[in-house]
C-alpha atoms as a PDB file:
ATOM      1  CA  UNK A   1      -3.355 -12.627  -4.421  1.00  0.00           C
ATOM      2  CA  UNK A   2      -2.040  -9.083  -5.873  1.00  0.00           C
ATOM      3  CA  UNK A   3      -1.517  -6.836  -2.973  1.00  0.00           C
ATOM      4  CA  UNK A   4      -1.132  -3.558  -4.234  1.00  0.00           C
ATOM      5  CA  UNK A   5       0.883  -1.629  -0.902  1.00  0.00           C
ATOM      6  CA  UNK A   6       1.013   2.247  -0.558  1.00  0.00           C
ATOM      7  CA  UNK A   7       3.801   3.369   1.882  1.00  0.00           C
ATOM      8  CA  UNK A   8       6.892   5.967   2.065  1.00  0.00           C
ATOM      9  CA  UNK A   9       9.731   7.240  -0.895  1.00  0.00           C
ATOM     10  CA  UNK A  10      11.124   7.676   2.792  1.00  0.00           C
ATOM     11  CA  UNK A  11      12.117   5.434   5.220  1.00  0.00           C
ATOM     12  CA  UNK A  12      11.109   7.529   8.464  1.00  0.00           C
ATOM     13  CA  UNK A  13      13.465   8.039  11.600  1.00  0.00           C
ATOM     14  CA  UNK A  14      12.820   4.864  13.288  1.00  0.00           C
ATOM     15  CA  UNK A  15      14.066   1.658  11.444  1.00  0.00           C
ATOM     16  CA  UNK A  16      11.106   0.364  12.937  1.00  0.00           C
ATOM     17  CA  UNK A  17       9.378   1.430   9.815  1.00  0.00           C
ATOM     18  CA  UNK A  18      11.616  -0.180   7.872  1.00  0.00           C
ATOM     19  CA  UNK A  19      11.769  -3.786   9.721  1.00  0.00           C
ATOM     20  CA  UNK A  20       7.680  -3.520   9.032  1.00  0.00           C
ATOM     21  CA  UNK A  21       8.033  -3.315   5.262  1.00  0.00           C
ATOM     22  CA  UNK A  22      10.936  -5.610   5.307  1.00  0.00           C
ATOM     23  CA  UNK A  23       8.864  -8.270   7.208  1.00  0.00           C
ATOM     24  CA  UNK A  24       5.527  -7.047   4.841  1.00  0.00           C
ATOM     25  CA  UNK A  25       7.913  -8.032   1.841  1.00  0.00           C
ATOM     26  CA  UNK A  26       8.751 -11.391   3.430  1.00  0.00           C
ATOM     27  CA  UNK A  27       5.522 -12.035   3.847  1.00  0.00           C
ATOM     28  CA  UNK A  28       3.956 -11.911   0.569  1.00  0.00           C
ATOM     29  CA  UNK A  29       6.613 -13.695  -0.872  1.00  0.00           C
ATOM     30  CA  UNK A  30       6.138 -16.802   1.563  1.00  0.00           C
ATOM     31  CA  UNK A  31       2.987 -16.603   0.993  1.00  0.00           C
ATOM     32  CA  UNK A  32       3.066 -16.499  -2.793  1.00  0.00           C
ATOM     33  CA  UNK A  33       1.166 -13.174  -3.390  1.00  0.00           C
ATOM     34  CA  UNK A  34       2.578 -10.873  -5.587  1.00  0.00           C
ATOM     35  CA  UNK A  35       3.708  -7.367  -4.687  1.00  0.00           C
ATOM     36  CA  UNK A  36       1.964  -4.565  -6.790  1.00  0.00           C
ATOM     37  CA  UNK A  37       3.446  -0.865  -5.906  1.00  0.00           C
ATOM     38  CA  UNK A  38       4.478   2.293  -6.928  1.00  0.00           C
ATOM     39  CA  UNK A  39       8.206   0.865  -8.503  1.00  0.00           C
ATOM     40  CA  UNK A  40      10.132   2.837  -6.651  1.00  0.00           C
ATOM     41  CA  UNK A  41      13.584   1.786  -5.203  1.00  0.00           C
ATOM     42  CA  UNK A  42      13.969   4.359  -2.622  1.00  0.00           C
ATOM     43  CA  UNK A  43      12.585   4.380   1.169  1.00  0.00           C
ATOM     44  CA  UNK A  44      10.240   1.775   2.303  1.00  0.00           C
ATOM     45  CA  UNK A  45       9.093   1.176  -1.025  1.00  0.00           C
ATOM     46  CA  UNK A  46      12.081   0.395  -1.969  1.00  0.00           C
ATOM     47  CA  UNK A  47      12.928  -1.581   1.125  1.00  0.00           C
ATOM     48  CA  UNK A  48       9.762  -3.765   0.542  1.00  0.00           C
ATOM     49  CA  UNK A  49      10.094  -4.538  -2.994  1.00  0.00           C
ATOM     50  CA  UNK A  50      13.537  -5.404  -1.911  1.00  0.00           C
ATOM     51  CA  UNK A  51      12.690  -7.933   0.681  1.00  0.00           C
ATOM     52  CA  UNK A  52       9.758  -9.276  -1.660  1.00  0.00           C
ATOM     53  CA  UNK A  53      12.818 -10.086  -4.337  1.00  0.00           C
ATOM     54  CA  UNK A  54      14.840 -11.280  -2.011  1.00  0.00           C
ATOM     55  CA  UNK A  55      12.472 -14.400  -0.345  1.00  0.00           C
ATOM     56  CA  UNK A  56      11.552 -15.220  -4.119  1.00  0.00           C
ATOM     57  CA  UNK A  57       8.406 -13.228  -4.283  1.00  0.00           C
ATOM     58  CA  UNK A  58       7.265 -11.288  -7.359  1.00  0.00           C
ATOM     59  CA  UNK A  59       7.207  -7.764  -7.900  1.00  0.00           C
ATOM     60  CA  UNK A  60       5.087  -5.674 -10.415  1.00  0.00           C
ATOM     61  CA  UNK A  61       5.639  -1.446  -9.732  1.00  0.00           C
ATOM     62  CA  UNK A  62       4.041   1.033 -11.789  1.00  0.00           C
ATOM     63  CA  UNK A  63       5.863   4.300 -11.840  1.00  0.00           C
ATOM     64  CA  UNK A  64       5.399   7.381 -14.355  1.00  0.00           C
ATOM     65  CA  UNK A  65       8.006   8.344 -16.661  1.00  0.00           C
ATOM     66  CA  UNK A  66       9.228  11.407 -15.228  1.00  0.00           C
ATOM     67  CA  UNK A  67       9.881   9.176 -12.115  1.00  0.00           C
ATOM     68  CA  UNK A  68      11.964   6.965 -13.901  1.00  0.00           C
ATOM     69  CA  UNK A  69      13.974   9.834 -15.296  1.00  0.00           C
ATOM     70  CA  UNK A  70      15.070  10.966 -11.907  1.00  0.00           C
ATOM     71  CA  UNK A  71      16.247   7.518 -11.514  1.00  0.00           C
ATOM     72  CA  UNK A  72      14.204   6.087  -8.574  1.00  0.00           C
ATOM     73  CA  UNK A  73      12.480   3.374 -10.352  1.00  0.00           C
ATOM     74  CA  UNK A  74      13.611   0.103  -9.420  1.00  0.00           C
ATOM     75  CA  UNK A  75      15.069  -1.744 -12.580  1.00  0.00           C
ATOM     76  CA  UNK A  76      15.555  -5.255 -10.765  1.00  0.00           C
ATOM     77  CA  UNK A  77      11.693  -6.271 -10.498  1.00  0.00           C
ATOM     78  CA  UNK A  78       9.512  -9.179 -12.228  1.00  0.00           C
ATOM     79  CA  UNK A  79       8.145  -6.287 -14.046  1.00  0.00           C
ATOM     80  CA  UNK A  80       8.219  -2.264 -14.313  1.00  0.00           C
ATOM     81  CA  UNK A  81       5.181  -1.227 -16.350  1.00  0.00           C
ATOM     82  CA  UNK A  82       6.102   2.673 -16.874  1.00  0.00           C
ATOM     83  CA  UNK A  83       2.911   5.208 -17.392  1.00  0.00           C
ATOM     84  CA  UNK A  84       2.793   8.885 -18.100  1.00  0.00           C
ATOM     85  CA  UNK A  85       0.773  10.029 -15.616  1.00  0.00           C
ATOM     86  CA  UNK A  86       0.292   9.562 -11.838  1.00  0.00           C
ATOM     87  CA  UNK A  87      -3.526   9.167 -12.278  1.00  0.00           C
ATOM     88  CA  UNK A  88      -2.369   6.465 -14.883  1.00  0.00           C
ATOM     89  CA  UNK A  89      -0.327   4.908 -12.398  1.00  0.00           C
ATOM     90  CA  UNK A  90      -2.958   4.847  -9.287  1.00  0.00           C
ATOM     91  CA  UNK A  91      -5.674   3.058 -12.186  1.00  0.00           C
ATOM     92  CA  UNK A  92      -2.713   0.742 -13.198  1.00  0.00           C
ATOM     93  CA  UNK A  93      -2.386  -0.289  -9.568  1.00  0.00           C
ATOM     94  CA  UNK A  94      -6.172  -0.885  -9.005  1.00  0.00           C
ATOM     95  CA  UNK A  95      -6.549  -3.037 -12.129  1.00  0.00           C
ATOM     96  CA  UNK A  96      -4.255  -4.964 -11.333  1.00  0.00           C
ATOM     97  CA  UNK A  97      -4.629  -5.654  -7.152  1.00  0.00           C
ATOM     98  CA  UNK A  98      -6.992  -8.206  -5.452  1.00  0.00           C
ATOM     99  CA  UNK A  99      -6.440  -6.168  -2.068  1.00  0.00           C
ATOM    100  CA  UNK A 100      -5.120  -3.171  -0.981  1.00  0.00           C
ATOM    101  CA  UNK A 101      -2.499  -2.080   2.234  1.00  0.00           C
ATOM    102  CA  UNK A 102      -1.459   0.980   3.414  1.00  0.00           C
ATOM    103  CA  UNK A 103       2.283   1.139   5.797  1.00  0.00           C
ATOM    104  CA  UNK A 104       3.483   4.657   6.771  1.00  0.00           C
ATOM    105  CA  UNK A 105       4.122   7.164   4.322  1.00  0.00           C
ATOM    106  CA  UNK A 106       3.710  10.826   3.207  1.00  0.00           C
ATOM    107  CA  UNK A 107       1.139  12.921   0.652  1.00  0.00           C
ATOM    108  CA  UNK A 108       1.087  10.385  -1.925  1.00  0.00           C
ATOM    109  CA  UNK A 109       0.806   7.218   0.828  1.00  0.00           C
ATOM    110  CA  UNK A 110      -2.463   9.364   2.196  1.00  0.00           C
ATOM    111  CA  UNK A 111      -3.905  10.512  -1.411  1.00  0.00           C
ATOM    112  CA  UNK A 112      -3.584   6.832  -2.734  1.00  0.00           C
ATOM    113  CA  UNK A 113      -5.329   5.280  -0.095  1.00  0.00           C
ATOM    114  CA  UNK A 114      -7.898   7.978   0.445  1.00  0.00           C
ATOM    115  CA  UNK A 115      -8.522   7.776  -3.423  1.00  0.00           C
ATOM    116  CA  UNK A 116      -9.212   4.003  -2.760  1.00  0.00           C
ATOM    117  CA  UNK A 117     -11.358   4.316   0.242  1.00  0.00           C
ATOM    118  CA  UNK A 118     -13.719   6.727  -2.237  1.00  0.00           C
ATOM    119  CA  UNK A 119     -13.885   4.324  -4.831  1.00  0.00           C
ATOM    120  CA  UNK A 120     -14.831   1.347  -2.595  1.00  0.00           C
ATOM    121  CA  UNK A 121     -17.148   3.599  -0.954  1.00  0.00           C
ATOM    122  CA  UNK A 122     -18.720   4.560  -3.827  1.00  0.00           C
ATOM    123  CA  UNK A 123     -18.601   0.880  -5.458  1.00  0.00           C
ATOM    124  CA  UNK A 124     -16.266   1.117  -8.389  1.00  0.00           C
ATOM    125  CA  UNK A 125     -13.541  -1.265  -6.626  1.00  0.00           C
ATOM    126  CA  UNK A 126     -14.527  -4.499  -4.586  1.00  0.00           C
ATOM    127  CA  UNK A 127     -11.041  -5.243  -3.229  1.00  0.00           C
ATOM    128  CA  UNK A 128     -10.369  -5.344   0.751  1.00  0.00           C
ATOM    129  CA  UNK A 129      -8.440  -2.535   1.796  1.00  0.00           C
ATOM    130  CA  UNK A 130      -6.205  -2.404   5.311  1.00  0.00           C
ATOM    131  CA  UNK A 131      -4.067   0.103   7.091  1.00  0.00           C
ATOM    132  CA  UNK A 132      -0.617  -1.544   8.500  1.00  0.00           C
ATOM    133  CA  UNK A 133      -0.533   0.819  11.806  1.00  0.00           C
ATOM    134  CA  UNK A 134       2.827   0.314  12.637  1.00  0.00           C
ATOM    135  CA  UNK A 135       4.185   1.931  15.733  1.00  0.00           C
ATOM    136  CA  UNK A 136       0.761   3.550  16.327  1.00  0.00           C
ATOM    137  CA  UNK A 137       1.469   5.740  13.075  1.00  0.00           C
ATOM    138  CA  UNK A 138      -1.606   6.366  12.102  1.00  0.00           C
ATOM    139  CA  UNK A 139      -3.403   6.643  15.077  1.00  0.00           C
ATOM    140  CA  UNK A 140      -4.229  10.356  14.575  1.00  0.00           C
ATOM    141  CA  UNK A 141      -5.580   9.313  10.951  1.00  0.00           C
ATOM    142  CA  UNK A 142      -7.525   6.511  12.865  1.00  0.00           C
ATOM    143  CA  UNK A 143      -9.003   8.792  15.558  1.00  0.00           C
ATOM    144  CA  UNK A 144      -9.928  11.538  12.329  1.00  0.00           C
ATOM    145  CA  UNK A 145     -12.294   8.965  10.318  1.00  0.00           C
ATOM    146  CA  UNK A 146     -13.795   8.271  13.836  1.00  0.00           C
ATOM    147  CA  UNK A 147     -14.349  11.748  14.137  1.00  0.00           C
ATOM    148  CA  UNK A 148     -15.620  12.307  10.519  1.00  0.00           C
ATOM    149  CA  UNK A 149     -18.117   9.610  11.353  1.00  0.00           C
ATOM    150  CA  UNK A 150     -19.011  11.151  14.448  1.00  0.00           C
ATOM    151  CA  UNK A 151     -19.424  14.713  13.268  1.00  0.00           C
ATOM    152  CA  UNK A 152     -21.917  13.348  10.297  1.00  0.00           C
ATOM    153  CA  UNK A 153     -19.956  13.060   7.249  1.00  0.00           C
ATOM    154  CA  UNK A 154     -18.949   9.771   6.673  1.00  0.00           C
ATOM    155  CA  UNK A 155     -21.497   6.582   7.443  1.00  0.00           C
ATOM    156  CA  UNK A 156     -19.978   4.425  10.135  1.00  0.00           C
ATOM    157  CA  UNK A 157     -20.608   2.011   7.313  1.00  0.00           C
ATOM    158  CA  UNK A 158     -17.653   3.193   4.816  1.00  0.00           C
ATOM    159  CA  UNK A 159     -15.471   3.886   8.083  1.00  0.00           C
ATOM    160  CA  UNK A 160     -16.133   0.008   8.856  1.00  0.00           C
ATOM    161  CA  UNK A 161     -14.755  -0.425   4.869  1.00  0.00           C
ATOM    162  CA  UNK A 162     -10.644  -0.251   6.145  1.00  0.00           C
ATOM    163  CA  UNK A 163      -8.943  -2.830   7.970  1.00  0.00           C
ATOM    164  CA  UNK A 164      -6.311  -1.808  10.818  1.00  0.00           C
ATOM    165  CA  UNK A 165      -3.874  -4.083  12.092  1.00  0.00           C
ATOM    166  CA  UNK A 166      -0.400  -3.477  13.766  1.00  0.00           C
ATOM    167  CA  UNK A 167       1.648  -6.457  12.681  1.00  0.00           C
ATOM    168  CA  UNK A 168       2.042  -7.359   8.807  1.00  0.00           C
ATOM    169  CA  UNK A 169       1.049 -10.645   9.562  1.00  0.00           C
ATOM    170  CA  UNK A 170      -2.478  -9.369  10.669  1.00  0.00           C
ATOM    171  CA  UNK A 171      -2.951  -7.288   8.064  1.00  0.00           C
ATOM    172  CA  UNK A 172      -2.577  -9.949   5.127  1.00  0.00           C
ATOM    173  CA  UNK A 173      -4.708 -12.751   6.943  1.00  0.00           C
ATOM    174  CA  UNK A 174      -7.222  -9.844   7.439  1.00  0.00           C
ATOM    175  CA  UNK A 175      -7.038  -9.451   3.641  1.00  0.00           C
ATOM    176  CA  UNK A 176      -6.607 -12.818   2.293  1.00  0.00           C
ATOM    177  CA  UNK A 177      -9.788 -13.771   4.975  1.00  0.00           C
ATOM    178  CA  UNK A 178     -11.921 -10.938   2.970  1.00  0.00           C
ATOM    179  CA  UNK A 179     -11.828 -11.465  -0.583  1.00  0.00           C
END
């Protein structure tokens, strides 16, 4: 399976964060999925491709060009496919995933996964998607699409489309149980 994982160029302040993406990386690569993210080698992306690497997993980022020229690709993957654009990059990542996971993270962790949860919603992807909610992170995001369902403008129906799980280990056996 091709998890394609949205998280943080940043680590956070708690190395909580980081242990979670560390363990995420182990994970897949035990498990024989393949990572699919962003490429870069900073913060917890960084930190999971690492980990991924590191227990024999394989690694596929996508990262735009302009990325790569500030030098936070990671050069030491299975495989670096470099686009142009960051709308090039999120379609890249789609293709190419059988599931999708979101750890903590900024702008571009929430604007990739809402992108996602619009497409599913709207049937142009298929694949499971799950939030790892690691140290209660996202409970405020959590408590907002509860709200948005409430308030009338999202069907309970799409808000039932996302997975939440606090430990990596739930998170994949919630996604490899729902392709």
């Amino acid at each position: 399976m091709n998890v394609c994982i949205f998280c943080g160029s940043a680590a956070g302040h708690n190395p909580l964060f980081a242990e979670a993406a560390r363990q995420t990386g182990r994970l897949l690569a035990l498990r024989g999925h393949t990572l699919v993210y962003g490429g870069g080698n900073i913060g917890l992306m960084g930190i999971l491709a690492d980990a991924a690497l590191h227990h024999g997993g394989r690694v596929i980022g996508i990262i735009p060009e302009f990325l790569l020229e500030k030098e936070v690709g990671h050069t030491a993957l299975t495989e670096l496919i470099v686009v142009q654009t960051m709308h090039e990059r999120k379609k890249k990542m789609a293709d190419l995933a059988d599931a999708f996971l979101m750890l903590p993270g900024g702008w571009g962790t929430l604007e990739e996964t809402a992108e996602i949860l619009t497409w599913k919603q709207l049937g142009l992807i298929r694949q499971p998607v799950a939030i790892l909610n690691t140290l209660g992170f996202y409970n405020h995001l959590i408590r907002q699409m509860d709200h948005m369902v409430d308030q009338g403008f999202l069907k309970s129906v799409y808000r039932e489309l996302i997975f939440i799980s606090n430990t990596p280990e739930a998170a994949l056996d919630q996604l490899s149980s729902t392709r």
